[in-house]
PDB file of N, CA and C in Angstrom:
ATOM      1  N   UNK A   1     -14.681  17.539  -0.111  1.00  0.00           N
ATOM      2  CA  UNK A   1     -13.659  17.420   0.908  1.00  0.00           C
ATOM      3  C   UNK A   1     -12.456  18.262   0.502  1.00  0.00           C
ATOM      4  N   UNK A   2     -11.831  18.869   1.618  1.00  0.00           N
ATOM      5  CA  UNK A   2     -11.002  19.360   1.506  1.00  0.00           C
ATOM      6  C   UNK A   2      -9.203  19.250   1.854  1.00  0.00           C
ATOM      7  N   UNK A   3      -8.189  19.503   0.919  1.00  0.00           N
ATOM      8  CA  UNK A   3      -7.475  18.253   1.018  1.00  0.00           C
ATOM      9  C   UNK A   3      -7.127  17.911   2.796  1.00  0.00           C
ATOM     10  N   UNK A   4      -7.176  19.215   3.898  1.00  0.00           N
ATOM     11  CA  UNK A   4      -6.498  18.503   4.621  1.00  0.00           C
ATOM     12  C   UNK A   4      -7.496  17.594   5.323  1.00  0.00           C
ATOM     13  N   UNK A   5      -8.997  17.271   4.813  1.00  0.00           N
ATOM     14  CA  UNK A   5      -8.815  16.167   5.518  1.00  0.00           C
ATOM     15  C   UNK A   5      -9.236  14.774   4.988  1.00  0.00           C
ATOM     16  N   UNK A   6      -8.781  14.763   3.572  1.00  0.00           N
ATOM     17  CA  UNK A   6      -8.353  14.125   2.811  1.00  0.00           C
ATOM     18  C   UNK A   6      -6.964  13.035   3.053  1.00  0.00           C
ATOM     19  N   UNK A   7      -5.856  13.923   4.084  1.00  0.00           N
ATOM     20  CA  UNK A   7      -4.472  13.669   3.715  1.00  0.00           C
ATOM     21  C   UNK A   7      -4.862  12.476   4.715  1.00  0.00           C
ATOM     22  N   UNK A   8      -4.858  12.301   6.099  1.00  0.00           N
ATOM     23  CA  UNK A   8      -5.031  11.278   6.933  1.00  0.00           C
ATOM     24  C   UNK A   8      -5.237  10.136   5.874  1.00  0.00           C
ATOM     25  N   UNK A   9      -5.939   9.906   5.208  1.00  0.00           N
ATOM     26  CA  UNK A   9      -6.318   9.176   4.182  1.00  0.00           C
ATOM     27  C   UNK A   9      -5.099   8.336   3.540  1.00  0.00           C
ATOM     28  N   UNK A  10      -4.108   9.457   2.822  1.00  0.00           N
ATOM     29  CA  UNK A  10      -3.408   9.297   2.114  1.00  0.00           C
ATOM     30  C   UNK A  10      -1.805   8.840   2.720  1.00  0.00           C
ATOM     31  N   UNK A  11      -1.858   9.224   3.846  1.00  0.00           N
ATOM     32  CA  UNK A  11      -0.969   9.563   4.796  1.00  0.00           C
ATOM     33  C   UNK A  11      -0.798   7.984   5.758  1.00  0.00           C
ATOM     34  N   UNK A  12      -1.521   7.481   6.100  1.00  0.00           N
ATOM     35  CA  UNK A  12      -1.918   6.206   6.142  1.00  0.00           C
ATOM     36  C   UNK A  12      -1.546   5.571   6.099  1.00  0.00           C
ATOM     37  N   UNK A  13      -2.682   5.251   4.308  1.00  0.00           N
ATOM     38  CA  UNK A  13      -2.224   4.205   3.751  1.00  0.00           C
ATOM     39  C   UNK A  13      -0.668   3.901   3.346  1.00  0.00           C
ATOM     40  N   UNK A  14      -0.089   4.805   3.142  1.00  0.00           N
ATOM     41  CA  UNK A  14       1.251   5.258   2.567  1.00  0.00           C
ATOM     42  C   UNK A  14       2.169   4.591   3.856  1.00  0.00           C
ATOM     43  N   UNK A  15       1.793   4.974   4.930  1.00  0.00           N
ATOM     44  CA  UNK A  15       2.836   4.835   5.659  1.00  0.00           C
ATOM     45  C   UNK A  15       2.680   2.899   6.208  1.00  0.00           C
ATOM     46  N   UNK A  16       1.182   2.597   5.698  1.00  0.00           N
ATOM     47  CA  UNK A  16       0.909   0.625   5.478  1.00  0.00           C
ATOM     48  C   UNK A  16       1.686   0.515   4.204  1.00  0.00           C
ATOM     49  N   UNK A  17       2.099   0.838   3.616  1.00  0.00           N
ATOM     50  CA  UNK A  17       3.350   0.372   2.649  1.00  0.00           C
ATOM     51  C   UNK A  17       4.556   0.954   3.009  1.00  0.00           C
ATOM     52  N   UNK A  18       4.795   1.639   3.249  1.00  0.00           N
ATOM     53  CA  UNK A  18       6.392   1.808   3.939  1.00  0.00           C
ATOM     54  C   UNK A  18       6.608   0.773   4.654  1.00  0.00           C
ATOM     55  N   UNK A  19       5.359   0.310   5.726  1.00  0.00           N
ATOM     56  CA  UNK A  19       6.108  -1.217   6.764  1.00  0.00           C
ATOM     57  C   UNK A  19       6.281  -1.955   5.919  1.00  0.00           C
ATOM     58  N   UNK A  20       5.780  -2.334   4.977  1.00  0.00           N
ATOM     59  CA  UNK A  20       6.112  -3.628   4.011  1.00  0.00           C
ATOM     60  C   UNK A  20       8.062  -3.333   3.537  1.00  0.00           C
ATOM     61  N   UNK A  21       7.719  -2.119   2.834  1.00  0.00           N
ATOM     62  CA  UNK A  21       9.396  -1.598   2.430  1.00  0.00           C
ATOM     63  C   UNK A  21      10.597  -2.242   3.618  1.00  0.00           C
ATOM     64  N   UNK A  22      10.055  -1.802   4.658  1.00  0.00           N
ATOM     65  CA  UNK A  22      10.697  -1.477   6.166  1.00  0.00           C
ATOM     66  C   UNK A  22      10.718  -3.089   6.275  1.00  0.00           C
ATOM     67  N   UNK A  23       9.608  -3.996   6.756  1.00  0.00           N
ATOM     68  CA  UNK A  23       9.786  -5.364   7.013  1.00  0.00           C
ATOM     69  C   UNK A  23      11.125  -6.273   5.413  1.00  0.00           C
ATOM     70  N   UNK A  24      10.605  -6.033   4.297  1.00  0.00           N
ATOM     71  CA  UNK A  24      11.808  -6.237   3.431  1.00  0.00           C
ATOM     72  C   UNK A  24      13.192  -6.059   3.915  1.00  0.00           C
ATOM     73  N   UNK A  25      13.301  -4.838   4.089  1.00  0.00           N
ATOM     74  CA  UNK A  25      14.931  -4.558   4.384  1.00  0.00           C
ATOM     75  C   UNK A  25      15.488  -5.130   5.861  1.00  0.00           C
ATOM     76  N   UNK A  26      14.292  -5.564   6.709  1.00  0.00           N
ATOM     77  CA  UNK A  26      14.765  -5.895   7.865  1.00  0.00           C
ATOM     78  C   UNK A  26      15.185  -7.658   7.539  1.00  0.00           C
ATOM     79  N   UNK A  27      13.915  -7.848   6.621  1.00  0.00           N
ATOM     80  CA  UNK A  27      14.302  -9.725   6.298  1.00  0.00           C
ATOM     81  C   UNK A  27      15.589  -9.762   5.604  1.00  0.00           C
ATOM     82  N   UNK A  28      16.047  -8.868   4.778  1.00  0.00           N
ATOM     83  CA  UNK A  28      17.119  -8.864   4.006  1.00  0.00           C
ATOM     84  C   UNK A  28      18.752  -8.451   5.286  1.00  0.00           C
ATOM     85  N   UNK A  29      18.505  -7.945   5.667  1.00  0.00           N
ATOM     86  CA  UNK A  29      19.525  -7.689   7.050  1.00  0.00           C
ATOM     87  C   UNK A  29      19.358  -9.144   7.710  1.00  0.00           C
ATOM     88  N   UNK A  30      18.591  -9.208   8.114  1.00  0.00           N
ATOM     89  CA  UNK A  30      18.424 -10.445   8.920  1.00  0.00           C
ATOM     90  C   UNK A  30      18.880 -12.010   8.544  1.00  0.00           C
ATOM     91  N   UNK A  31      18.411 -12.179   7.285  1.00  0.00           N
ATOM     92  CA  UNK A  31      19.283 -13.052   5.945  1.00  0.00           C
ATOM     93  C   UNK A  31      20.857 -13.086   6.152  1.00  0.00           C
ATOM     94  N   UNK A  32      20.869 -11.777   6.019  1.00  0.00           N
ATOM     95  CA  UNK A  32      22.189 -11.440   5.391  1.00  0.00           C
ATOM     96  C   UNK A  32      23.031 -11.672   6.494  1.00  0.00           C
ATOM     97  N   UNK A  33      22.777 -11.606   8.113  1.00  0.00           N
ATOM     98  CA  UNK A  33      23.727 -11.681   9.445  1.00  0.00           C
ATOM     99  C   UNK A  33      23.699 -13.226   9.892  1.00  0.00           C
ATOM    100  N   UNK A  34      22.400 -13.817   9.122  1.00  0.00           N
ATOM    101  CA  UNK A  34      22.010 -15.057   9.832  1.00  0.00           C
ATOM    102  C   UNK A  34      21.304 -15.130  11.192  1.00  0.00           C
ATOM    103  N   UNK A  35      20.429 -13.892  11.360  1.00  0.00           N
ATOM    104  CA  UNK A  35      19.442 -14.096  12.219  1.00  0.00           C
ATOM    105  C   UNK A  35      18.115 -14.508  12.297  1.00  0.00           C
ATOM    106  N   UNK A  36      17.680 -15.486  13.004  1.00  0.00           N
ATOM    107  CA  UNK A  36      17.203 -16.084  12.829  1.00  0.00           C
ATOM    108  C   UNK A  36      15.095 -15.237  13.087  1.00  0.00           C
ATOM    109  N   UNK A  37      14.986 -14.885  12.215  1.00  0.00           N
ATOM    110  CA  UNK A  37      13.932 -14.187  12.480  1.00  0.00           C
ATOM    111  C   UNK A  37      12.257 -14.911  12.734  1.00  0.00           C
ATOM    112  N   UNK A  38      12.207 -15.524  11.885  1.00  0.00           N
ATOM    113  CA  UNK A  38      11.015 -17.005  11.720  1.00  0.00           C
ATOM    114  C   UNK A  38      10.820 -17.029  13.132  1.00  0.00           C
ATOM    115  N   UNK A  39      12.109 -17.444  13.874  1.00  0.00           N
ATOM    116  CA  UNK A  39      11.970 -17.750  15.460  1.00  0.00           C
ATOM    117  C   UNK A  39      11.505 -16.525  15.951  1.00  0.00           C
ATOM    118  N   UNK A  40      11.540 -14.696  15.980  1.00  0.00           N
ATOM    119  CA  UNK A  40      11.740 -14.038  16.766  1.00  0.00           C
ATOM    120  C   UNK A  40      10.221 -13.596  16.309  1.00  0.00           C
ATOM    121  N   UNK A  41       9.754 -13.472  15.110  1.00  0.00           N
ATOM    122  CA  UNK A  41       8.611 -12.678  14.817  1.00  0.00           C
ATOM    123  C   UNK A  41       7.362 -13.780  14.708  1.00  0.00           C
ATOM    124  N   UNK A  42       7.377 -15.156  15.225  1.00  0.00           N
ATOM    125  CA  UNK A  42       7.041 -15.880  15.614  1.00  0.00           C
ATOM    126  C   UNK A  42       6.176 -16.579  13.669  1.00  0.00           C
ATOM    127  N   UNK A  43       6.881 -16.254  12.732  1.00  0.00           N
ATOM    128  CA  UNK A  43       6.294 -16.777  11.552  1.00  0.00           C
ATOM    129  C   UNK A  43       6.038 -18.364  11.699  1.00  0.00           C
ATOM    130  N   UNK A  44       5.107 -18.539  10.937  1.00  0.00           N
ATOM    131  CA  UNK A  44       4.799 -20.240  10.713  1.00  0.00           C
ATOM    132  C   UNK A  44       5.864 -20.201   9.495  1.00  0.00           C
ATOM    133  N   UNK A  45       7.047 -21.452   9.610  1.00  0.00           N
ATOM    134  CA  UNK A  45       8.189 -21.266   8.855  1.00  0.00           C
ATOM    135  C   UNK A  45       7.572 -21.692   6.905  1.00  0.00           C
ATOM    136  N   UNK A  46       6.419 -22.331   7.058  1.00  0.00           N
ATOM    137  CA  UNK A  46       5.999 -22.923   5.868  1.00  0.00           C
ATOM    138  C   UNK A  46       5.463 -21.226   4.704  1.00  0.00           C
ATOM    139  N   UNK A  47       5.110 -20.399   5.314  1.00  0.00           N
ATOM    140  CA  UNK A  47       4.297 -19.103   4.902  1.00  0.00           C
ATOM    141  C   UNK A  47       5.238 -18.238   5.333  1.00  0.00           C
ATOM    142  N   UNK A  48       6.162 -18.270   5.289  1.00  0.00           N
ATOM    143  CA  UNK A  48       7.367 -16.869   5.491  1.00  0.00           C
ATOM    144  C   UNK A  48       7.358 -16.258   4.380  1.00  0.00           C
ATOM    145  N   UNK A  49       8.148 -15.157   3.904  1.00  0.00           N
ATOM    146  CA  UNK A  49       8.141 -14.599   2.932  1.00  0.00           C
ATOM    147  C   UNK A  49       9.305 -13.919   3.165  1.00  0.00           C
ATOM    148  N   UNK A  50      10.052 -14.395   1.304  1.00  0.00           N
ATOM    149  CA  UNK A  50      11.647 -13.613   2.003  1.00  0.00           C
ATOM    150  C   UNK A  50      11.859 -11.677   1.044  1.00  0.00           C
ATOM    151  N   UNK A  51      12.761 -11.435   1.649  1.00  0.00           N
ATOM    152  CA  UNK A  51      12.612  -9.834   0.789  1.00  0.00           C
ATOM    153  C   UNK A  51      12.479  -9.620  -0.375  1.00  0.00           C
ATOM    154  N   UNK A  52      13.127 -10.719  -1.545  1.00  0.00           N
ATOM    155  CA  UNK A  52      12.661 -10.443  -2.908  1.00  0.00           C
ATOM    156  C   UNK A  52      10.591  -9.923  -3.063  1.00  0.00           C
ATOM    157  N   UNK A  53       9.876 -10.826  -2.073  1.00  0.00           N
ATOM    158  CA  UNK A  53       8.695 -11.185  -2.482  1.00  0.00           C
ATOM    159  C   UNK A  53       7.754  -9.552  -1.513  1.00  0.00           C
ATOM    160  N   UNK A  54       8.506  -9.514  -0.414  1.00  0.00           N
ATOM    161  CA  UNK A  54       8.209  -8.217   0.075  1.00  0.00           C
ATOM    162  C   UNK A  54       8.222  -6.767  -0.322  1.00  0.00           C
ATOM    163  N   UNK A  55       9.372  -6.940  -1.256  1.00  0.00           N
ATOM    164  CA  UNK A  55       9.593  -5.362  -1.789  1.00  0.00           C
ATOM    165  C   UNK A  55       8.572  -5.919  -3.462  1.00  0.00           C
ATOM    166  N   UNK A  56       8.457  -6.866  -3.701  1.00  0.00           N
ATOM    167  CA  UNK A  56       7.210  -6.735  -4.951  1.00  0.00           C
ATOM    168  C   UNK A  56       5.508  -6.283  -4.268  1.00  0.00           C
ATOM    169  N   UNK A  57       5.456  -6.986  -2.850  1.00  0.00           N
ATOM    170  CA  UNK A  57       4.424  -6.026  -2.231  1.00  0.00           C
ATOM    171  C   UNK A  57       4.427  -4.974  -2.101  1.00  0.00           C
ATOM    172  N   UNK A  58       5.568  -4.067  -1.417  1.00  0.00           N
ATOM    173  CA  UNK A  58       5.646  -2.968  -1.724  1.00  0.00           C
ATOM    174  C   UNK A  58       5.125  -2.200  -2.907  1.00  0.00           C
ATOM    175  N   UNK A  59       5.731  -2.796  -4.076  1.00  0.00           N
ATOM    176  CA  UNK A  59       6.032  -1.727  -5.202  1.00  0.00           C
ATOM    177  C   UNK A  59       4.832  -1.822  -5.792  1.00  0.00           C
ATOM    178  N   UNK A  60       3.853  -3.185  -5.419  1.00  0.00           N
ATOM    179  CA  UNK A  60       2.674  -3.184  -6.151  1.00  0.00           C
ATOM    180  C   UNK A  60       1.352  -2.456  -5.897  1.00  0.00           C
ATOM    181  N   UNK A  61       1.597  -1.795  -4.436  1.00  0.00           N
ATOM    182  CA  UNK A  61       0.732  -1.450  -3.533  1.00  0.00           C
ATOM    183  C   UNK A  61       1.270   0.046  -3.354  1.00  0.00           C
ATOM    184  N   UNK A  62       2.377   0.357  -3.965  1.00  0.00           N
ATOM    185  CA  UNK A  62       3.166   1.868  -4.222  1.00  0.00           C
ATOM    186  C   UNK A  62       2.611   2.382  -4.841  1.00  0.00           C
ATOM    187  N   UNK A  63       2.339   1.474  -6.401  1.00  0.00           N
ATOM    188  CA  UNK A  63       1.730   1.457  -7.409  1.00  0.00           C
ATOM    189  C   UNK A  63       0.393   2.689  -7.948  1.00  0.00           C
ATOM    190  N   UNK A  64       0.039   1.105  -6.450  1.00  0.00           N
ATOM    191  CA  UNK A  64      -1.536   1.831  -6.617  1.00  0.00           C
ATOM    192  C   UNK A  64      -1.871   2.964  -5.823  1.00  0.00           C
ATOM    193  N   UNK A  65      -1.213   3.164  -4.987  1.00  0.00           N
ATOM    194  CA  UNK A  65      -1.008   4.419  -3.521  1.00  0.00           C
ATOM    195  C   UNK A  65      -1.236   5.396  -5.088  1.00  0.00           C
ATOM    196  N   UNK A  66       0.172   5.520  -5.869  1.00  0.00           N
ATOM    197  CA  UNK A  66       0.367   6.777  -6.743  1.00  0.00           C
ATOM    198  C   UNK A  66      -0.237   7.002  -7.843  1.00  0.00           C
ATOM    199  N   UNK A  67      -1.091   5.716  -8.306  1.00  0.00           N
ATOM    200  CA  UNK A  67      -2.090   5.663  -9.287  1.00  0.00           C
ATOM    201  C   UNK A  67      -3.430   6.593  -8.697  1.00  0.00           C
ATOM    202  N   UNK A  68      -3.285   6.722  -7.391  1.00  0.00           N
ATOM    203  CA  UNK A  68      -4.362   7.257  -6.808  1.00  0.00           C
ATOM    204  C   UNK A  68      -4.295   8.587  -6.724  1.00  0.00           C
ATOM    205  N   UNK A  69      -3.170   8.887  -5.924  1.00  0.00           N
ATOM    206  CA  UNK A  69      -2.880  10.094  -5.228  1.00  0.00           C
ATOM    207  C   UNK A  69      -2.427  10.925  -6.315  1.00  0.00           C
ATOM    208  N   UNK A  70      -1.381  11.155  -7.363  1.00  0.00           N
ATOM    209  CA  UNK A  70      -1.205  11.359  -8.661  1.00  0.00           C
ATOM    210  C   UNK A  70      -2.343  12.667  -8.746  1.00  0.00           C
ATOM    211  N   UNK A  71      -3.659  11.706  -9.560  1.00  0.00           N
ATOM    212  CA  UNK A  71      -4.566  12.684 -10.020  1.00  0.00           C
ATOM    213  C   UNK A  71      -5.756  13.701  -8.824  1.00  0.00           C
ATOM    214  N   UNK A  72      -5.420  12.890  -8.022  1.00  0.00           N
ATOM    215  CA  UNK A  72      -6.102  14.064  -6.812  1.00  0.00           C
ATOM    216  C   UNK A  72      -5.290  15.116  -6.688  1.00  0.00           C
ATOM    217  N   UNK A  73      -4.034  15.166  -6.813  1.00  0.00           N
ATOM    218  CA  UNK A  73      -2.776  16.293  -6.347  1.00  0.00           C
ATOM    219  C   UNK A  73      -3.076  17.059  -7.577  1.00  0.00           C
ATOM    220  N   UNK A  74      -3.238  16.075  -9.248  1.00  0.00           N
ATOM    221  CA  UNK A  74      -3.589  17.297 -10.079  1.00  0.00           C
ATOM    222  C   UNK A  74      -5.187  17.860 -10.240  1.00  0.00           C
ATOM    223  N   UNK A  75      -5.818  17.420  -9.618  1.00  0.00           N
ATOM    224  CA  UNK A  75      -6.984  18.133  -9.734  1.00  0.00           C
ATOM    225  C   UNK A  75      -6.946  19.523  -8.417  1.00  0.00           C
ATOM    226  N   UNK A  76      -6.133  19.101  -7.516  1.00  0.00           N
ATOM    227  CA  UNK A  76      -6.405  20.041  -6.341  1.00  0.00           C
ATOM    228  C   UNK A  76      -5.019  21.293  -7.151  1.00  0.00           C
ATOM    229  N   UNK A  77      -3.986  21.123  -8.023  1.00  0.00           N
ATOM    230  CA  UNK A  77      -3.669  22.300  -8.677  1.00  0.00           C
ATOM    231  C   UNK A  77      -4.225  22.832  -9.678  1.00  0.00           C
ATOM    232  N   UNK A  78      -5.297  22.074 -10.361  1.00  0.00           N
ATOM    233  CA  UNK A  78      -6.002  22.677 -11.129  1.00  0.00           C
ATOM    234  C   UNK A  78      -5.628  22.196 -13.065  1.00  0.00           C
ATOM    235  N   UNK A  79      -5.369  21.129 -12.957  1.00  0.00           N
ATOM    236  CA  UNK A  79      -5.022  20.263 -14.123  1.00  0.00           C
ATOM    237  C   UNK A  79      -5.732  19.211 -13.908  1.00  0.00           C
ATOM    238  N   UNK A  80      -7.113  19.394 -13.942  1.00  0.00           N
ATOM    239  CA  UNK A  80      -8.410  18.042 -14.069  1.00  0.00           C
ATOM    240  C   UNK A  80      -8.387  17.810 -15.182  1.00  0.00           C
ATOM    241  N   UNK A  81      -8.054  15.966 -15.624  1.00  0.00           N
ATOM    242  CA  UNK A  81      -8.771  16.065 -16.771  1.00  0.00           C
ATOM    243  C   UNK A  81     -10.495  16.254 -17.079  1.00  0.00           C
ATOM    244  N   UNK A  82     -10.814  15.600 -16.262  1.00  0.00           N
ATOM    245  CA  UNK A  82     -12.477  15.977 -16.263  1.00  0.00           C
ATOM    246  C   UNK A  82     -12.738  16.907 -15.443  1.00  0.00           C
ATOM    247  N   UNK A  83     -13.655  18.201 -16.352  1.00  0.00           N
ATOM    248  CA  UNK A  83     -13.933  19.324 -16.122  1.00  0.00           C
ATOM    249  C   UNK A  83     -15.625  19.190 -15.572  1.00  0.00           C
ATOM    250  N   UNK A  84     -15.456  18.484 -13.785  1.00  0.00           N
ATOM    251  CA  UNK A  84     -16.577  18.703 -13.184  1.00  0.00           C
ATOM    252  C   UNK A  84     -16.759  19.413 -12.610  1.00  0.00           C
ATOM    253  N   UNK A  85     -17.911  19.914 -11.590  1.00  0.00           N
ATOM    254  CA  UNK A  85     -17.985  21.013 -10.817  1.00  0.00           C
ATOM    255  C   UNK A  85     -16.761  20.922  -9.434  1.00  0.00           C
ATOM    256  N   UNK A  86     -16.537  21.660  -8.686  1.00  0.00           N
ATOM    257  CA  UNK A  86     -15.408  21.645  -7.703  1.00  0.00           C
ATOM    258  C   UNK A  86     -16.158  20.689  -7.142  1.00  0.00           C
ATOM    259  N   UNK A  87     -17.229  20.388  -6.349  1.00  0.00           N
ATOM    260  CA  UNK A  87     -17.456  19.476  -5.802  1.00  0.00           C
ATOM    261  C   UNK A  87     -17.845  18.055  -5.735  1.00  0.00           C
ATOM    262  N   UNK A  88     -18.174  17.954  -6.987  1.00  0.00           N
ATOM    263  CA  UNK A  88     -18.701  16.968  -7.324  1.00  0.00           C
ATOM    264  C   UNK A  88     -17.978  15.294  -7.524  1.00  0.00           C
ATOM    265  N   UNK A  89     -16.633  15.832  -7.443  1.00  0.00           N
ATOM    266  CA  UNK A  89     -15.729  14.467  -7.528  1.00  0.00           C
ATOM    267  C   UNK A  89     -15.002  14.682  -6.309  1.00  0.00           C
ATOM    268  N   UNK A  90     -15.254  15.451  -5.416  1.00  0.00           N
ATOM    269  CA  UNK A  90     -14.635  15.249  -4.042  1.00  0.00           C
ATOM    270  C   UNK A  90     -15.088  13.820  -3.040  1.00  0.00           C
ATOM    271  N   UNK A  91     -13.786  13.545  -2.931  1.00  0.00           N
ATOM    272  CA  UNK A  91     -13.523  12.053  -2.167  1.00  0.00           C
ATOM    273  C   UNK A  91     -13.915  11.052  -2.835  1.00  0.00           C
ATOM    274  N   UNK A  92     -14.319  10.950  -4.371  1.00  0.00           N
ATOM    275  CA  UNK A  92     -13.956   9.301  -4.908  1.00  0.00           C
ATOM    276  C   UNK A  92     -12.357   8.750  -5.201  1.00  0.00           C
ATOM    277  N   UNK A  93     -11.432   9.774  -5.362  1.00  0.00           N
ATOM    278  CA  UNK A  93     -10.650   8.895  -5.231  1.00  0.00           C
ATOM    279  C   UNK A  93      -9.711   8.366  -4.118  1.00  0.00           C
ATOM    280  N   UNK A  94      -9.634   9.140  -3.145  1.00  0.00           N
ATOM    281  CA  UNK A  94      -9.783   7.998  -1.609  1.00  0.00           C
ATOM    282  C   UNK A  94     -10.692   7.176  -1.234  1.00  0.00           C
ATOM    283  N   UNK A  95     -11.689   7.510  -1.596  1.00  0.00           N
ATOM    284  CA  UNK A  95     -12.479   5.720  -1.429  1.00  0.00           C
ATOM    285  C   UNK A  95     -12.341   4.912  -2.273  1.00  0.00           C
ATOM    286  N   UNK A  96     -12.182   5.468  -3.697  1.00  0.00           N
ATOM    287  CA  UNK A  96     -11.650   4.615  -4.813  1.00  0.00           C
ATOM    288  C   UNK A  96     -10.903   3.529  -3.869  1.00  0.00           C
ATOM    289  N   UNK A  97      -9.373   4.573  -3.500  1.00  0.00           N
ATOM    290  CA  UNK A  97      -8.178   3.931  -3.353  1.00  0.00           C
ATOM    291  C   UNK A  97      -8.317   2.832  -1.985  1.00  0.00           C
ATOM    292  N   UNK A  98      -9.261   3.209  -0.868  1.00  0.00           N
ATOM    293  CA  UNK A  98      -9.520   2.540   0.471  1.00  0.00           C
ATOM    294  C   UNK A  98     -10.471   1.485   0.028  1.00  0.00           C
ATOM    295  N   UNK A  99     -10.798   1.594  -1.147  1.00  0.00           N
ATOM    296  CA  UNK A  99     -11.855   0.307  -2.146  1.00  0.00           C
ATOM    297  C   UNK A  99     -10.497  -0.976  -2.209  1.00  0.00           C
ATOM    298  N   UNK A 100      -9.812  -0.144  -3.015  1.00  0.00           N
ATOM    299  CA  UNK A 100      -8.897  -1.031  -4.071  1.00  0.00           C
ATOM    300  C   UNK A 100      -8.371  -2.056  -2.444  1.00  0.00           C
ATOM    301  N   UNK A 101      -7.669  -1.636  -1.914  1.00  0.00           N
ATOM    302  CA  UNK A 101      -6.697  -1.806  -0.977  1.00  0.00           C
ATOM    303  C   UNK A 101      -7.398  -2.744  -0.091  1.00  0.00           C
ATOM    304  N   UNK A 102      -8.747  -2.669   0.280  1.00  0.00           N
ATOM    305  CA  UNK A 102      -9.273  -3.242   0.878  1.00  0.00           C
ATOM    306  C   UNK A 102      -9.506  -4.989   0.314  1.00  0.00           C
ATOM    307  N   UNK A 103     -10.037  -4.672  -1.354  1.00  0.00           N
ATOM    308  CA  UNK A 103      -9.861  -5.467  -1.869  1.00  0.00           C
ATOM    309  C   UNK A 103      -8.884  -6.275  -2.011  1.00  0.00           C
ATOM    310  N   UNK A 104      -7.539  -5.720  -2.163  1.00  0.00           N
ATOM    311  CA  UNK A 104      -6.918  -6.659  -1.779  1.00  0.00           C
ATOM    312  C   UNK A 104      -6.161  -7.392  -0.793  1.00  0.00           C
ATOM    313  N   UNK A 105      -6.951  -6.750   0.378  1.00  0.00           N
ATOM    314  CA  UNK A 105      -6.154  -7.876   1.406  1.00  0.00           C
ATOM    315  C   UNK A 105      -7.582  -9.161   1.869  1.00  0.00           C
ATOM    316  N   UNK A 106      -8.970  -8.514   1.440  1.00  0.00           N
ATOM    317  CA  UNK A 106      -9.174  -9.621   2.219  1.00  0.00           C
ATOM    318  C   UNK A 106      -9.890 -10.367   0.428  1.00  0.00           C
ATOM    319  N   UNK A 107      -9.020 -10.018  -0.643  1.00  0.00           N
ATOM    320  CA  UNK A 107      -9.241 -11.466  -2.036  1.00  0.00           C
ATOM    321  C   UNK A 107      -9.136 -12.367  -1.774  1.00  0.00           C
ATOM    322  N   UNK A 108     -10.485 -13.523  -1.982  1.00  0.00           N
ATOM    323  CA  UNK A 108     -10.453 -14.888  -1.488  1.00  0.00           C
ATOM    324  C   UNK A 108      -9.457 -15.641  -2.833  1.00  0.00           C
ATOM    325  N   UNK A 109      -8.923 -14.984  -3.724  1.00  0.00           N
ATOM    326  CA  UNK A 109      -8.526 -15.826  -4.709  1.00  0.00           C
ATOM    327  C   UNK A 109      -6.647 -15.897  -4.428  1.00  0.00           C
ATOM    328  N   UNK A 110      -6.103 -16.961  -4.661  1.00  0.00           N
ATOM    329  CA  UNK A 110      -3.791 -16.898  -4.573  1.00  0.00           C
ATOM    330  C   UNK A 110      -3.601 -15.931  -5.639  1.00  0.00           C
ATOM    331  N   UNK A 111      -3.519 -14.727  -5.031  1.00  0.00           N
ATOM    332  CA  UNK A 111      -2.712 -13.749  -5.413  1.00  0.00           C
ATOM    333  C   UNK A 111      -2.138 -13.021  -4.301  1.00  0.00           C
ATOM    334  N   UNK A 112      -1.252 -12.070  -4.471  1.00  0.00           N
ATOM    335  CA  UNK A 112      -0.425 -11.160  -3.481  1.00  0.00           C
ATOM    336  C   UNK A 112       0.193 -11.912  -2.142  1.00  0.00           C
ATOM    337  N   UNK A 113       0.187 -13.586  -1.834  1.00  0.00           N
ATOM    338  CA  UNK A 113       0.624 -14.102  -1.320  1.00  0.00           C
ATOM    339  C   UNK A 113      -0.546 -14.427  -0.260  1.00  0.00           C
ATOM    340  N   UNK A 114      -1.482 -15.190  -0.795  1.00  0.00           N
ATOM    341  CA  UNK A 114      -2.683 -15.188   0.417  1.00  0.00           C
ATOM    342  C   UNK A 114      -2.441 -15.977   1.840  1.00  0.00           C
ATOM    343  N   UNK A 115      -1.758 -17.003   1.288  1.00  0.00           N
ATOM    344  CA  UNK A 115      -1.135 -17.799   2.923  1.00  0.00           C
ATOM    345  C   UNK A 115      -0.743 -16.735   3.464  1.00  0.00           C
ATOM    346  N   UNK A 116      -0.231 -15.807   3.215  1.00  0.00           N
ATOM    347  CA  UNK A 116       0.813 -15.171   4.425  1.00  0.00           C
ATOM    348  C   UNK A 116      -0.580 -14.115   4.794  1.00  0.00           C
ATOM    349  N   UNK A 117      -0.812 -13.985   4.216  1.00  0.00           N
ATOM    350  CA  UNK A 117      -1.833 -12.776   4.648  1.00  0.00           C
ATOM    351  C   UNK A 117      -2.750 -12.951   5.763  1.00  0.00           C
TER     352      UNK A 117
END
């Protein structure tokens, strides 16, 4: 694969963690004026989640976005650490990464906040 159509991929997922960033700063505004949001975005008030716990979704899921994307950007300039053929490692690590991600939203185990999920 070739990166551009690779990027959709990357491009994406990236921008499913920016809403998390984006929903944080809106709970934190919203906090902060005393608006009442629970009521507007229709949350079950018991499984809310306030911005401290949102921007750790973020950053954990940033994480892994750049744990991913990182070494694809250096293999496509030409700083692989593993010296395979050009083709031969094309697109494991977007499925890697559409693996990981997947995994964790639908983990049957309490982590990453499973009520809310």
């Amino acid at each position: 694969m070739i990166m551009a159509e690779k990027l959709p991929i990357y491009r994406g997922l990236f921008m499913l963690i920016l809403c998390f960033l984006a929903a944080g700063i809106c709970i934190k505004y919203f906090k902060k004026h005393k608006i009442n949001y629970v009521y507007i975005f229709e949350v079950v008030p018991s499984n809310r989640l306030n911005h401290y716990q949102m921007f750790k979704i973020f950053l954990s899921l940033l994480f892994v976005w750049l744990f991913m994307t990182i070494p694809e950007v250096a293999r496509i300039k030409g700083f692989s650490i593993f010296h395979y053929g050009e083709n031969e490692t094309d697109g494991y690590n977007s499925l890697l990464m559409i693996c990981i991600f997947l995994t964790i939203l639908l983990n049957p185990l309490h982590t990453m906040y499973r009520e809310f999920r």
